[in-house]
Structures are given as structure tokens and as C-alpha cells.
N, C-alpha and C. Protein backbone atom coordinates (compact mmCIF):
# COMPACT_ATOMS: atom_id res chain seq x y z
N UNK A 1 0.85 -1.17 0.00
CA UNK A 1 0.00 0.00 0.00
C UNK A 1 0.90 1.24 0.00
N UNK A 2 0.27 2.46 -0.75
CA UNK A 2 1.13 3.28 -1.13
C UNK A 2 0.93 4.30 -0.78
N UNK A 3 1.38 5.62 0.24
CA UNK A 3 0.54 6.65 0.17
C UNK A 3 0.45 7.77 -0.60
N UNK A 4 -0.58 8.66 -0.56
CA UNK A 4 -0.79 9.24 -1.79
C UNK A 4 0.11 10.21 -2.06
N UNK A 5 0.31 10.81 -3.02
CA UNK A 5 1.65 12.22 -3.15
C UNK A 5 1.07 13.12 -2.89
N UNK A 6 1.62 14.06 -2.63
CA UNK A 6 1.10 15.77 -2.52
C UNK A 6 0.47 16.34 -3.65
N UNK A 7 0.24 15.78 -5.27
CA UNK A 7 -0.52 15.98 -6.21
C UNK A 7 -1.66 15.44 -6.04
N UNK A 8 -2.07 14.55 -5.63
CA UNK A 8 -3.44 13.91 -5.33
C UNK A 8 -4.04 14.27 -4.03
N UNK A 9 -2.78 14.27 -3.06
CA UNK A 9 -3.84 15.33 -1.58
C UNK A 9 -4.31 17.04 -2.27
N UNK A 10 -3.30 17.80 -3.16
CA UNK A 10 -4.18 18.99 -3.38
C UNK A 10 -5.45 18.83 -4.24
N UNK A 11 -5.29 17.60 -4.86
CA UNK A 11 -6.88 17.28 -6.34
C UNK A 11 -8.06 17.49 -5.16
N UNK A 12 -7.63 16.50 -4.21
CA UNK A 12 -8.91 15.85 -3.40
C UNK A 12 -9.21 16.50 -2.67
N UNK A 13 -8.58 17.37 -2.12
CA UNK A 13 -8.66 18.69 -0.76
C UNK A 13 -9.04 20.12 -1.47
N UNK A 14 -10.47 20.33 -1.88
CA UNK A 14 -10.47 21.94 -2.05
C UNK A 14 -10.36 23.04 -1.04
N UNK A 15 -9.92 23.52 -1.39
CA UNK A 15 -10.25 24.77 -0.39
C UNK A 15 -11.78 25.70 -0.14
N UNK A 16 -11.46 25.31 1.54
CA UNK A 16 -12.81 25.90 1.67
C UNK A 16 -13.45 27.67 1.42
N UNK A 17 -12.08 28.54 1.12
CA UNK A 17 -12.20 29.68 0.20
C UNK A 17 -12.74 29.59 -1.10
N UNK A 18 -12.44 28.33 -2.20
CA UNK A 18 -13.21 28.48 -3.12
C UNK A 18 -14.50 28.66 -2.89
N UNK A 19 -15.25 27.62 -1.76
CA UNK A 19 -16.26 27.84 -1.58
C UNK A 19 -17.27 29.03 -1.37
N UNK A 20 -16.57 29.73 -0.74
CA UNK A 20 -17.57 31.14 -0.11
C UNK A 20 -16.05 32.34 -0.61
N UNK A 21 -16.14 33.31 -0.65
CA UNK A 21 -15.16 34.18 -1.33
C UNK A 21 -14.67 34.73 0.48
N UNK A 22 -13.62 34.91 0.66
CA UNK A 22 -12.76 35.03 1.49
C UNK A 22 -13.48 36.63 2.94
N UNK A 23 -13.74 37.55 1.73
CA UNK A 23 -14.57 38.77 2.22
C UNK A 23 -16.02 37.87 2.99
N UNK A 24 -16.74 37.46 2.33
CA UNK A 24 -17.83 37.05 2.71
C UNK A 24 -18.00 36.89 4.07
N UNK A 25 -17.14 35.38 3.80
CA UNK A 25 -16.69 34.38 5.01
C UNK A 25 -16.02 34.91 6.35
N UNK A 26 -15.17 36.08 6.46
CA UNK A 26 -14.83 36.99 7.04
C UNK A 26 -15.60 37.66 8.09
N UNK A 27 -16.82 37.87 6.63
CA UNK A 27 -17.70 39.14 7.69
C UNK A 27 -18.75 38.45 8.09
N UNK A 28 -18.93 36.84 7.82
CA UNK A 28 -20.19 36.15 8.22
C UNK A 28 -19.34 35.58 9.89
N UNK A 29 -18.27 35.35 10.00
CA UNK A 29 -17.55 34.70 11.13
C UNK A 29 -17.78 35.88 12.11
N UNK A 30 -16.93 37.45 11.73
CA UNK A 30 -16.89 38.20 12.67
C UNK A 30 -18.58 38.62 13.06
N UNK A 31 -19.78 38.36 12.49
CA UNK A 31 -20.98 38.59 12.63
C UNK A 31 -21.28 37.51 13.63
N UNK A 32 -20.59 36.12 13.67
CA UNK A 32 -21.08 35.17 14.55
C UNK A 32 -20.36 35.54 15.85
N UNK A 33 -19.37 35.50 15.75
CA UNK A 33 -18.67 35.83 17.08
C UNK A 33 -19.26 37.19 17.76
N UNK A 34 -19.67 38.44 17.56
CA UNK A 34 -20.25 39.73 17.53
C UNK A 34 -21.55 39.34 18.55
N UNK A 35 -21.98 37.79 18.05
CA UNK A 35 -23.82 37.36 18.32
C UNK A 35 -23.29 36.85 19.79
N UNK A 36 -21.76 36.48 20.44
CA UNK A 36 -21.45 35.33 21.39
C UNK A 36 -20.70 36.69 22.27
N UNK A 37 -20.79 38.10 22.08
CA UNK A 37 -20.39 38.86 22.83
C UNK A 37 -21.04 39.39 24.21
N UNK A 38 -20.87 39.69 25.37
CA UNK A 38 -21.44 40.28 26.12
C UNK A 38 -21.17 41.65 26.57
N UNK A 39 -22.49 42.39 25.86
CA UNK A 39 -21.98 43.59 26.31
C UNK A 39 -22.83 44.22 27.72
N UNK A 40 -20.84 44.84 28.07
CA UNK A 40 -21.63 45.98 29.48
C UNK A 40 -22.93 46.59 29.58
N UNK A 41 -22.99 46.63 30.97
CA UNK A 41 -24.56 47.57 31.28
C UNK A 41 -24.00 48.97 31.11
N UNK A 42 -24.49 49.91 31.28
CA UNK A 42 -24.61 51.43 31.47
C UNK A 42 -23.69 51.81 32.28
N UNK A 43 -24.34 51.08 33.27
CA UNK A 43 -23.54 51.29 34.89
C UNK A 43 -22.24 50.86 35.07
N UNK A 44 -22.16 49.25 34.19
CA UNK A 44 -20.45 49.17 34.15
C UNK A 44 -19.94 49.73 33.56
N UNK A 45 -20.19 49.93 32.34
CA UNK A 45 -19.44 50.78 31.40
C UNK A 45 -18.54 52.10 31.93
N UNK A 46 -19.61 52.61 33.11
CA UNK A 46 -19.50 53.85 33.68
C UNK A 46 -18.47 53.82 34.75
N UNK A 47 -18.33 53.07 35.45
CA UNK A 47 -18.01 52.89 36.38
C UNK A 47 -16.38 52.32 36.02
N UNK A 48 -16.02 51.26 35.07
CA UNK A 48 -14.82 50.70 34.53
C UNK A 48 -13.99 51.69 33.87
N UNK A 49 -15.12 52.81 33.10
CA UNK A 49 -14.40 53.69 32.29
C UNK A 49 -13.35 54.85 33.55
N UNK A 50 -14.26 54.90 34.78
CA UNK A 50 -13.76 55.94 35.28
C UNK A 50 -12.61 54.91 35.90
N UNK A 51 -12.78 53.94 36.29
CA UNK A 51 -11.80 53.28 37.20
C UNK A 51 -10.21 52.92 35.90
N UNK A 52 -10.20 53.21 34.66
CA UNK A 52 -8.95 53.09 33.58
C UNK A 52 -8.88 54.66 33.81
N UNK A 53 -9.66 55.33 33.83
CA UNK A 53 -8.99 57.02 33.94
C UNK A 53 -8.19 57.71 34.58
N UNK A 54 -8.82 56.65 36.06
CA UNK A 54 -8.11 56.98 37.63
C UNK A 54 -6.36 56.47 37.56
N UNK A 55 -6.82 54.99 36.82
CA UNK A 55 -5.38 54.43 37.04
C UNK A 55 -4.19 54.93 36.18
N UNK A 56 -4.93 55.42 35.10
CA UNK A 56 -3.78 56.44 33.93
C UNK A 56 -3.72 57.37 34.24
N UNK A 57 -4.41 57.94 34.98
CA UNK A 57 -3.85 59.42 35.65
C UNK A 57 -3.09 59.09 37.03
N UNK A 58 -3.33 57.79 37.78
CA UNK A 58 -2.43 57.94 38.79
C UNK A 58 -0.70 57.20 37.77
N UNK A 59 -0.81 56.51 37.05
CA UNK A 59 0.44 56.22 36.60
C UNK A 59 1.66 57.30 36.28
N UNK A 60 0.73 58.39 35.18
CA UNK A 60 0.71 58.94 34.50
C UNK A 60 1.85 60.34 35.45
N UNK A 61 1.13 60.39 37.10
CA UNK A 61 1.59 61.03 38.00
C UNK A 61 2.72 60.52 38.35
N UNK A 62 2.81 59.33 38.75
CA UNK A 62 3.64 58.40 39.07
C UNK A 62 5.63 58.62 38.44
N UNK A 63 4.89 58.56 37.40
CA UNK A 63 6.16 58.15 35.99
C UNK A 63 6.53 59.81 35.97
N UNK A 64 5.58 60.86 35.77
CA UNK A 64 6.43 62.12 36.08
C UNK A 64 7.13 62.39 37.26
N UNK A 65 6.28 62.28 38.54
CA UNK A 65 7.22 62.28 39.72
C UNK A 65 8.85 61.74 39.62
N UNK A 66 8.75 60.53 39.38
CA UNK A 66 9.83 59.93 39.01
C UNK A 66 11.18 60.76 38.30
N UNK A 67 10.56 61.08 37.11
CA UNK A 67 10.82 61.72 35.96
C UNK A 67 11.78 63.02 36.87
N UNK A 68 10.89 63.80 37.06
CA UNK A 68 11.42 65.35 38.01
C UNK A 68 12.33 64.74 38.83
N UNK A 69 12.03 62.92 39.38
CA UNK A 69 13.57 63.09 40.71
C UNK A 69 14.64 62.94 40.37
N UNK A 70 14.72 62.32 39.13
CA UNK A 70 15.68 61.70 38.36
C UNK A 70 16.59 63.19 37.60
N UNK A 71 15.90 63.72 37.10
CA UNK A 71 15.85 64.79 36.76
C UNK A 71 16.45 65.73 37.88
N UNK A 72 16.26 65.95 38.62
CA UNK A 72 16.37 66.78 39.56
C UNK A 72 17.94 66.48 40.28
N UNK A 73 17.73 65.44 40.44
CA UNK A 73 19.41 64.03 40.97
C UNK A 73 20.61 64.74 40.00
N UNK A 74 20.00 64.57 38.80
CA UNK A 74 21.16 64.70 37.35
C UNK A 74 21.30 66.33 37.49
N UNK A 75 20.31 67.32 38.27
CA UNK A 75 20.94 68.25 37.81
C UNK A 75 22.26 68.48 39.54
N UNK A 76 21.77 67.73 40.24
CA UNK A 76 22.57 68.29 41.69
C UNK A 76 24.18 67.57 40.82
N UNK A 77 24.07 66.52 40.29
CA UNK A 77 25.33 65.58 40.42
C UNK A 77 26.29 66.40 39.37
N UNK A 78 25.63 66.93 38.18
CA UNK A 78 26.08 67.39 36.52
C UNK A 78 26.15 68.82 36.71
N UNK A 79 26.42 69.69 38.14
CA UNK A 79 26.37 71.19 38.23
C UNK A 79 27.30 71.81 36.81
């Protein structure tokens, strides 16, 4: 028994792009997945949005503080 060559696995194997055109198939998948999403209430939305605002503005403080000591170090040491 012989197995088959790589000319007879591509005959027998179409591609499932011929089938449906690539765009189609695309926007019919991201439409299914879209249907399996859960979206936030009002209230979370509200509430999550402010709680990423808080934490990028406390980082945001953070990393400048820093910034000015470092800064501040280089100018005592580099008179």
C-alpha cells in the first residue's frame, strides 16, 4: 500500500475559500462571534471607564514624579 503524493492530496482537498469568497466568510464569522459577545450595562461601562482614567492618571503622575527626581538628581550631580 502506497501513500498518496502531494498531487493527489491537493486534487482531493479543495479549499474551503473556493467555496464562499474570502470577504464574505470573514464578515459572516466576525458577525457570529459579535452574536457570542457580552456587552456591558450602562452602569459598568460607567463605572470601569472611570476606574482606567483613575489608574492612567495615577500612573501617568507616578512616571512624572519619578521623571522630576531623576531629573532633579542629574541636575545636583552634573552642576
Amino acid at each position: 500500500m502506497t501513500s498518496p503524493s502531494s498531487e493527489e492530496i491537493q486534487v482531493n482537498s479543495e479549499p474551503k475559500e473556493a467555496q464562499n469568497p474570502p470577504k464574505r466568510s470573514f464578515l459572516a464569522a466576525t458577525y457570529e462571534e459579535l452574536k457570542l459577545v457580552v456587552w456591558p450595562s450602562r452602569q459598568q461601562l460607567f463605572s470601569e471607564s472611570i476606574a482606567v482614567i483613575l489608574m492612567v492618571s495615577l500612573s501617568a503622575a507616578s512616571i512624572a514624579a519619578v521623571s522630576r527626581f531623576y531629573g532633579w538628581g542629574a541636575s545636583q550631580i552634573f552642576r
